[in-house]
Protein backbone atom coordinates (compact mmCIF):
# COMPACT_ATOMS: atom_id res chain seq x y z
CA UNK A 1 -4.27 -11.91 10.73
CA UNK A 2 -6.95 -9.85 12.73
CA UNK A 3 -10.05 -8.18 11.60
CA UNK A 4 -9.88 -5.32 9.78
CA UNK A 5 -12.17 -3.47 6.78
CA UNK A 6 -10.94 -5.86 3.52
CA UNK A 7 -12.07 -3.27 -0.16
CA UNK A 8 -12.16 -6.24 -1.93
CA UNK A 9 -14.98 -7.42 -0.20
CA UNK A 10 -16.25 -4.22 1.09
CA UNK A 11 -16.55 -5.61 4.70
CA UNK A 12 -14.37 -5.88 7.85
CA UNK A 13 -13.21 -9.51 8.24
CA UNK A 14 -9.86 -11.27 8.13
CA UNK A 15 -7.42 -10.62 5.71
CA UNK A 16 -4.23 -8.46 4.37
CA UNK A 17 -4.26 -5.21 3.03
CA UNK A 18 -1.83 -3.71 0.74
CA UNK A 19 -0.65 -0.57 -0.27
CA UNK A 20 0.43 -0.72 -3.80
CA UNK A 21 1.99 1.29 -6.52
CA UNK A 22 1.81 0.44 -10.29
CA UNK A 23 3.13 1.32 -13.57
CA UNK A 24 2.10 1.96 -16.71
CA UNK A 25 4.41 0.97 -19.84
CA UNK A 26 3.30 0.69 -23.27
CA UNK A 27 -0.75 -0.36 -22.29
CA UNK A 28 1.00 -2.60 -19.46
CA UNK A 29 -0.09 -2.27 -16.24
CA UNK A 30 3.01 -3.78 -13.39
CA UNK A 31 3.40 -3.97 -9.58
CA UNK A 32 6.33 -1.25 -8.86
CA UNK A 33 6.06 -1.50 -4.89
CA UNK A 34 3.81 -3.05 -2.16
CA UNK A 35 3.54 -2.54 1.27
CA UNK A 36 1.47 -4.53 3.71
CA UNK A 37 -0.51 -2.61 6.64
CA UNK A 38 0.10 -4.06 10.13
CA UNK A 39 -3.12 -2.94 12.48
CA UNK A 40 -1.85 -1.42 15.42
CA UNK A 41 -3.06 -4.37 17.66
CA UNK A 42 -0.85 -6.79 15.31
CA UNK A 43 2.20 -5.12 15.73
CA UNK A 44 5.55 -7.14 17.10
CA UNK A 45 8.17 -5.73 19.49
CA UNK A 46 9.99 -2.83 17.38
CA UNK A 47 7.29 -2.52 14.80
CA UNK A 48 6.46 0.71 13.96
CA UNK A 49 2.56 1.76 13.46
CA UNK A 50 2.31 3.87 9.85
CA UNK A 51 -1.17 4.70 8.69
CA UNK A 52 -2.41 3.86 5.08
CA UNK A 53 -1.66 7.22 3.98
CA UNK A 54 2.00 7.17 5.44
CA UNK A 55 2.78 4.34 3.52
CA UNK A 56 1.22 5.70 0.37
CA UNK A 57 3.14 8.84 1.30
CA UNK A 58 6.56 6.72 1.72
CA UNK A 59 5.82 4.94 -1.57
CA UNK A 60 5.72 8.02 -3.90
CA UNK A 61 8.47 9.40 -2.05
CA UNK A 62 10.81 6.25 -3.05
CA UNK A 63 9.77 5.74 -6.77
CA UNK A 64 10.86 9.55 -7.05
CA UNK A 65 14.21 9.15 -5.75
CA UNK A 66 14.40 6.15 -7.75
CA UNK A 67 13.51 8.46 -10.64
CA UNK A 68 10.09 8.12 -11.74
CA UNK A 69 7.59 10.40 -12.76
CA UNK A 70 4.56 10.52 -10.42
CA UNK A 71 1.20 10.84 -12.49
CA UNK A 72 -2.12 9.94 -10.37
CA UNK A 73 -4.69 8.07 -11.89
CA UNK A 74 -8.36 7.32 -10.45
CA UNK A 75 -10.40 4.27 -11.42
C-alpha cells in the first residue's frame, strides 16, 4: 500500500482506492463492478498504469455491453 489522497478521509495517507459502479433496483442500492487503482509507483512487472477516469471510463463501457442502461447520479 503507498500513500496516496484516501476521500474517505479527505487526506493523503495509506490505503486503497476503488472505482466503483452501483445499481439501483427497486430502492436497492448494489455493487455492479469495482476496480482498484494501482499508483504508478506500485505497479508490478506487466501492470498497466490507467488513471481514475480510465477505469471509470472502462467500467461504463462494460455494464453497456453487458446491457445496462447508464443513468448518472450525483450525491
Amino acid at each position: 500500500m503507498s500513500r496516496q489522497y484516501l476521500g474517505s478521509i479527505g487526506k493523503i495517507d495509506r490505503g486503497i482506492v476503488s472505482v466503483n459502479a452501483y445499481g439501483l433496483y427497486q430502492g436497492m442500492i448494489f455493487p455492479l463492478i469495482v476496480k482498484v487503482f494501482k499508483p504508478r509507483g506500485t505497479l508490478k512487472a506487466g501492470d498497466s498504469y490507467q488513471t481514475k477516469i480510465e477505469l471509470a471510463t472502462e467500467i461504463a463501457t462494460e455494464l453497456v455491453n453487458f446491457g445496462f442502461e447508464i443513468e448518472i447520479g450525483y450525491s
